[in-house]
Protein backbone atom coordinates (compact mmCIF):
# COMPACT_ATOMS: atom_id res chain seq x y z
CA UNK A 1 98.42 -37.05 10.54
CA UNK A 2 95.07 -36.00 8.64
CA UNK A 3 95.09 -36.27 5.48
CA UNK A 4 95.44 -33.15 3.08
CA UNK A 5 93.55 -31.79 -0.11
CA UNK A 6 95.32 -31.03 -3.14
CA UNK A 7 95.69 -26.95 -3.28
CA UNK A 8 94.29 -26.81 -6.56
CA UNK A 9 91.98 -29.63 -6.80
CA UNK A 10 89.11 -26.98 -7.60
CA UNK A 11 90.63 -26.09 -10.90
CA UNK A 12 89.88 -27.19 -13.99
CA UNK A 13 92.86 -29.00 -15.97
CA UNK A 14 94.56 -26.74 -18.55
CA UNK A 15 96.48 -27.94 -21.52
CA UNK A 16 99.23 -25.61 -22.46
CA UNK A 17 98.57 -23.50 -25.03
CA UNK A 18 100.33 -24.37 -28.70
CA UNK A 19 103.20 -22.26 -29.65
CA UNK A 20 103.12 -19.87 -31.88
CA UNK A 21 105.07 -21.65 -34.39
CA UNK A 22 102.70 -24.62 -34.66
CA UNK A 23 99.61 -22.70 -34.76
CA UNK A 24 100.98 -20.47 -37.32
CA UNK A 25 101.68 -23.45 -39.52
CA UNK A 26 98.00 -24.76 -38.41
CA UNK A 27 96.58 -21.55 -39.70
CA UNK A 28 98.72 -21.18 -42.70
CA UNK A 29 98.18 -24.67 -44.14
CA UNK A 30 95.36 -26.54 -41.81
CA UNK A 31 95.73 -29.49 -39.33
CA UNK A 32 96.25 -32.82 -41.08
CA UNK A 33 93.95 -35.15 -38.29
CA UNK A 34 95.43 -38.10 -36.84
CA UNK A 35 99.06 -36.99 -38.20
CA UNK A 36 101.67 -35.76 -36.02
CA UNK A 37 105.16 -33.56 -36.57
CA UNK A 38 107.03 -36.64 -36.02
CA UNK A 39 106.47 -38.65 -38.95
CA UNK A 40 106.88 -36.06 -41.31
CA UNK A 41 109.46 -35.82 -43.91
CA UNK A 42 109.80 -32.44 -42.95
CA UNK A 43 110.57 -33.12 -39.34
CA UNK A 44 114.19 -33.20 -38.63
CA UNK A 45 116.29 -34.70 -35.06
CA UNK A 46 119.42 -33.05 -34.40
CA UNK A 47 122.06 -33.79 -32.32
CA UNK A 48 125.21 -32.05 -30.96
CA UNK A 49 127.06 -32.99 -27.77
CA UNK A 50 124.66 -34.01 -25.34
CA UNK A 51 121.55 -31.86 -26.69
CA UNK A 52 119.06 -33.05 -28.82
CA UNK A 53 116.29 -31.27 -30.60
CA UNK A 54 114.26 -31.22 -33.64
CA UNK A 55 113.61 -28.67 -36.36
CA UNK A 56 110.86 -28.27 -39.05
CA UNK A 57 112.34 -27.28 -42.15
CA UNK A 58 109.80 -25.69 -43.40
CA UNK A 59 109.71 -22.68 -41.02
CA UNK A 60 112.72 -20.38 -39.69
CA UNK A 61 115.66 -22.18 -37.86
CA UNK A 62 117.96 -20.52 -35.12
CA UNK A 63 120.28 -22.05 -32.66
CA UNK A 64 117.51 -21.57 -29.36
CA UNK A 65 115.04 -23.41 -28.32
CA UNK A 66 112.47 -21.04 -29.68
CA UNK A 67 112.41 -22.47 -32.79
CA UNK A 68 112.35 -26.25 -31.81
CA UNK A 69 109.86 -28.92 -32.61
CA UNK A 70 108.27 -31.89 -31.16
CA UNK A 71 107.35 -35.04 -32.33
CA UNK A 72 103.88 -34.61 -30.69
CA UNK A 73 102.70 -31.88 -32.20
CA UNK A 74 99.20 -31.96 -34.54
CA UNK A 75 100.83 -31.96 -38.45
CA UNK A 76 100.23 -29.23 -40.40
CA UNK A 77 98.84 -29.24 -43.89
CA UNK A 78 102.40 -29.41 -45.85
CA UNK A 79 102.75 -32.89 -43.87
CA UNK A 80 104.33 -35.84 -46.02
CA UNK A 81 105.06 -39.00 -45.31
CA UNK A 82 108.87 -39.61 -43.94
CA UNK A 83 108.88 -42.16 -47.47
CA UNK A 84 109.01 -39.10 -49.77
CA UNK A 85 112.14 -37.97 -47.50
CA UNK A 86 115.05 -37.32 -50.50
């Protein structure tokens, strides 16, 4: 069997664009460099039966996934260190 090309080999690699609730924080309050949503005080994992998710509670909270956070994201300007967590 000859061997195939990838279908989109020719296309340059994208990186999903940031949500809007990450860059609105970004251009509310800066990027703090080298800093990430995870290890912020600020940054809260949630559990409830066999879902989990994380919040920011510094911006608007539902029940969807809309509103969720990850760890990975670039930290904002309001980021503190998890230490300063009450």
């Amino acid at each position: 069997m000859p061997k195939q090309d990838a279908l989109f080999a020719d296309l340059p690699a994208e990186d999903a664009p940031e949500p809007s609730r990450i860059s609105d924080m970004h251009r509310m309050f800066g990027v703090v460099e080298g800093k990430r949503c995870g290890d912020c005080r600020h940054f809260r994992r949630y559990e409830q039966g066999n879902s989990k998710f994380a919040k920011c509670d510094l911006t608007t909270q539902t029940g969807g996934r809309a509103t969720d956070w990850k760890v990975k994201f670039d930290a904002c300007g309001k980021w503190e260190t998890e230490a300063m967590r009450p």
